[in-house]
Protein backbone atom coordinates (compact mmCIF):
# COMPACT_ATOMS: atom_id res chain seq x y z
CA UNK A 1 23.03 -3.30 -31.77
CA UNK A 2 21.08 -6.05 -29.91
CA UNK A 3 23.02 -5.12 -27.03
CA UNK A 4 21.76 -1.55 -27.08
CA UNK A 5 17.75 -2.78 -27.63
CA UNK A 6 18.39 -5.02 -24.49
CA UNK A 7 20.06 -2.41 -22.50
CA UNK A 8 17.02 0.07 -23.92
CA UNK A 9 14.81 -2.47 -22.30
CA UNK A 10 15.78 -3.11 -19.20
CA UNK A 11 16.06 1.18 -18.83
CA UNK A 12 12.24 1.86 -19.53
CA UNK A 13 11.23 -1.22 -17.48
CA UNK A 14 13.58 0.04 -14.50
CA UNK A 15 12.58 3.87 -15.12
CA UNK A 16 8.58 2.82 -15.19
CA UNK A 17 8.39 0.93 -12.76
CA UNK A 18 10.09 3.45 -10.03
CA UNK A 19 7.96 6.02 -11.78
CA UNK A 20 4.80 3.84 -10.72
CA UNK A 21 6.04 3.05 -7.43
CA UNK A 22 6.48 7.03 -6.52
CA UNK A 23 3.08 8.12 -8.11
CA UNK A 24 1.25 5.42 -6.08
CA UNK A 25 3.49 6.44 -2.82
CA UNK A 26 2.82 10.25 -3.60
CA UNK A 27 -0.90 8.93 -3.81
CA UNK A 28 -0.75 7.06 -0.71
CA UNK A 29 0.59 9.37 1.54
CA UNK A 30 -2.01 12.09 0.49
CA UNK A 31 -4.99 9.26 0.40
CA UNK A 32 -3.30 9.26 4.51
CA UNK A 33 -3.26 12.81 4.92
CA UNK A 34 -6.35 14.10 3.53
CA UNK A 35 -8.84 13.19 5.49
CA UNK A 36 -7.42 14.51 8.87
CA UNK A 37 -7.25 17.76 6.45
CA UNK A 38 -10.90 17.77 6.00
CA UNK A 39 -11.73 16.48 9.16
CA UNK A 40 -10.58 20.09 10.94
CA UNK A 41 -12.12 21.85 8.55
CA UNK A 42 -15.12 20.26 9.31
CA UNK A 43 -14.58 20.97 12.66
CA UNK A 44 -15.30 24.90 11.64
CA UNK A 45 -18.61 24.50 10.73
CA UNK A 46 -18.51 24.52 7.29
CA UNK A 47 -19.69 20.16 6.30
CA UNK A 48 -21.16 20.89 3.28
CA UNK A 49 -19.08 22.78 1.26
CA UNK A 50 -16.22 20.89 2.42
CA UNK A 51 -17.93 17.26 1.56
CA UNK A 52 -18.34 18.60 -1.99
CA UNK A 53 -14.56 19.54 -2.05
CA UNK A 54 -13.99 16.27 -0.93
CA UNK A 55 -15.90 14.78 -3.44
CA UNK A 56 -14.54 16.83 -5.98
CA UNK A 57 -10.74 16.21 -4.92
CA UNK A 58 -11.18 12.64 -4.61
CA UNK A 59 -12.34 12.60 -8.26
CA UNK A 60 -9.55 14.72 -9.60
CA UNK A 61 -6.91 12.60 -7.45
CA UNK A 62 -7.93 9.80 -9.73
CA UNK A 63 -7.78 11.77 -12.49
CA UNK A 64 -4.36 12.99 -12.17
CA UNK A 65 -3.16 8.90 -11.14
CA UNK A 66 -4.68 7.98 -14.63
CA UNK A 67 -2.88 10.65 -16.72
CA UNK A 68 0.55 10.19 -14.65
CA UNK A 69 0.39 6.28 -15.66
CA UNK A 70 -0.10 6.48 -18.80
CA UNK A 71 3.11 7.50 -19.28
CA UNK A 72 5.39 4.86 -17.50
CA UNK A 73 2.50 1.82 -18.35
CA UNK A 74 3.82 1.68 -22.14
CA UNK A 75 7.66 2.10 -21.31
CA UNK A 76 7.23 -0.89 -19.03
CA UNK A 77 4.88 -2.58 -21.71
CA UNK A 78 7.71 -1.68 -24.54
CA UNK A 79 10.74 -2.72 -22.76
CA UNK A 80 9.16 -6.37 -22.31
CA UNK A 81 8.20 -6.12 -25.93
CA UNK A 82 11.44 -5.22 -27.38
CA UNK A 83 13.18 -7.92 -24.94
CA UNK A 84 10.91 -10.43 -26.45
CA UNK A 85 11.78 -9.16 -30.11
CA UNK A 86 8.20 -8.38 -31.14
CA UNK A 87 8.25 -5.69 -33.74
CA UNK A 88 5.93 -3.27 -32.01
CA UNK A 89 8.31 -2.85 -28.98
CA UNK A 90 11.00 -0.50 -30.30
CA UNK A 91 8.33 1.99 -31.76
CA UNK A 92 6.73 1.85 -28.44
CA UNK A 93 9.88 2.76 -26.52
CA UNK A 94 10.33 5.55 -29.45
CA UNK A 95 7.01 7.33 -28.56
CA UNK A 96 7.75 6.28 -24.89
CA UNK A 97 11.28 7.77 -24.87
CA UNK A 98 9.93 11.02 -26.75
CA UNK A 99 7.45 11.79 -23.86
CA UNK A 100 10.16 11.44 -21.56
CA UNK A 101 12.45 14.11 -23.26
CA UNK A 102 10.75 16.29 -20.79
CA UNK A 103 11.33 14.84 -17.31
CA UNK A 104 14.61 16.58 -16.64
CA UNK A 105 17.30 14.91 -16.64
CA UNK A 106 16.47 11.01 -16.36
CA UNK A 107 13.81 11.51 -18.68
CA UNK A 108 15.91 13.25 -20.88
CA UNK A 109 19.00 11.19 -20.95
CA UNK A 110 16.92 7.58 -21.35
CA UNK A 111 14.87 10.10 -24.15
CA UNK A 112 17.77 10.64 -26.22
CA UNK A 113 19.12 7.35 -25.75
CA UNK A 114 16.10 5.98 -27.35
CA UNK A 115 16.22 8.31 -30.29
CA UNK A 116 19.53 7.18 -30.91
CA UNK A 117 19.43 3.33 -30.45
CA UNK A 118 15.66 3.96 -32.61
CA UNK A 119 17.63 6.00 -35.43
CA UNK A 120 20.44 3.24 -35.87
CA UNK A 121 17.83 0.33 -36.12
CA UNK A 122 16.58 2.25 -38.74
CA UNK A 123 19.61 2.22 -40.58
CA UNK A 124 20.65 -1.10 -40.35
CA UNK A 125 17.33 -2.21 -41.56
CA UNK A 126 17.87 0.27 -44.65
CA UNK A 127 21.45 -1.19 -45.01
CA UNK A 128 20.03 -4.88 -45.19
């Protein structure tokens, strides 16, 4: 079983971390792109409506970054855990892996994987 909880580990440390590279490329490349955007609108004579779209686009951008990273952050943070054997690892991978159910199909597969490797933990510890 050890072999599984490693395994588990590495997976949500590999799968978060490629999931935080893409977000922050995604975010990149439209951090690049936007302001040529606004600059031809500008162009059209409309400044101030488009400034407060800016404005208002810049904030949501950040918003949206925060949400999308919170859900790799603790699969990264629970796959070190669990490698280190602390206790609150697994449990973190569980709630982790459950959010990830619906990221078709990577999501899904290391989701169900996690249930599984979770659920026979569970009964060894019972068995002890």
């Amino acid at each position: 079983m050890e072999a599984h909880k490693r395994l588990l580990s590495i997976l949500h440390i590999v799968y978060g971390t490629i999931t935080v590279l893409i977000f922050l490329i995604i975010s990149a490349i439209i951090r690049t792109i936007f302001p040529f955007i606004m600059e031809e609108a500008m162009t059209q004579g409309q400044e101030m409506g488009f400034a407060i779209a800016g404005a208002v686009l810049e904030v949501l951008r950040w918003v949206i970054i925060i949400i999308l990273l919170l859900g790799p952050i603790p699969s990264i943070i629970g796959g070190i855990a669990t490698l280190y054997n602390k206790n609150w690892g697994l449990p973190t991978l569980m709630v982790s892996g459950c959010l990830g159910l619906l990221n078709i199909p990577l999501g899904t597969a290391l989701g169900i994987y996690t249930i599984w490797v979770f659920l026979e933990e569970q009964k060894m510890n019972k068995s002890e």
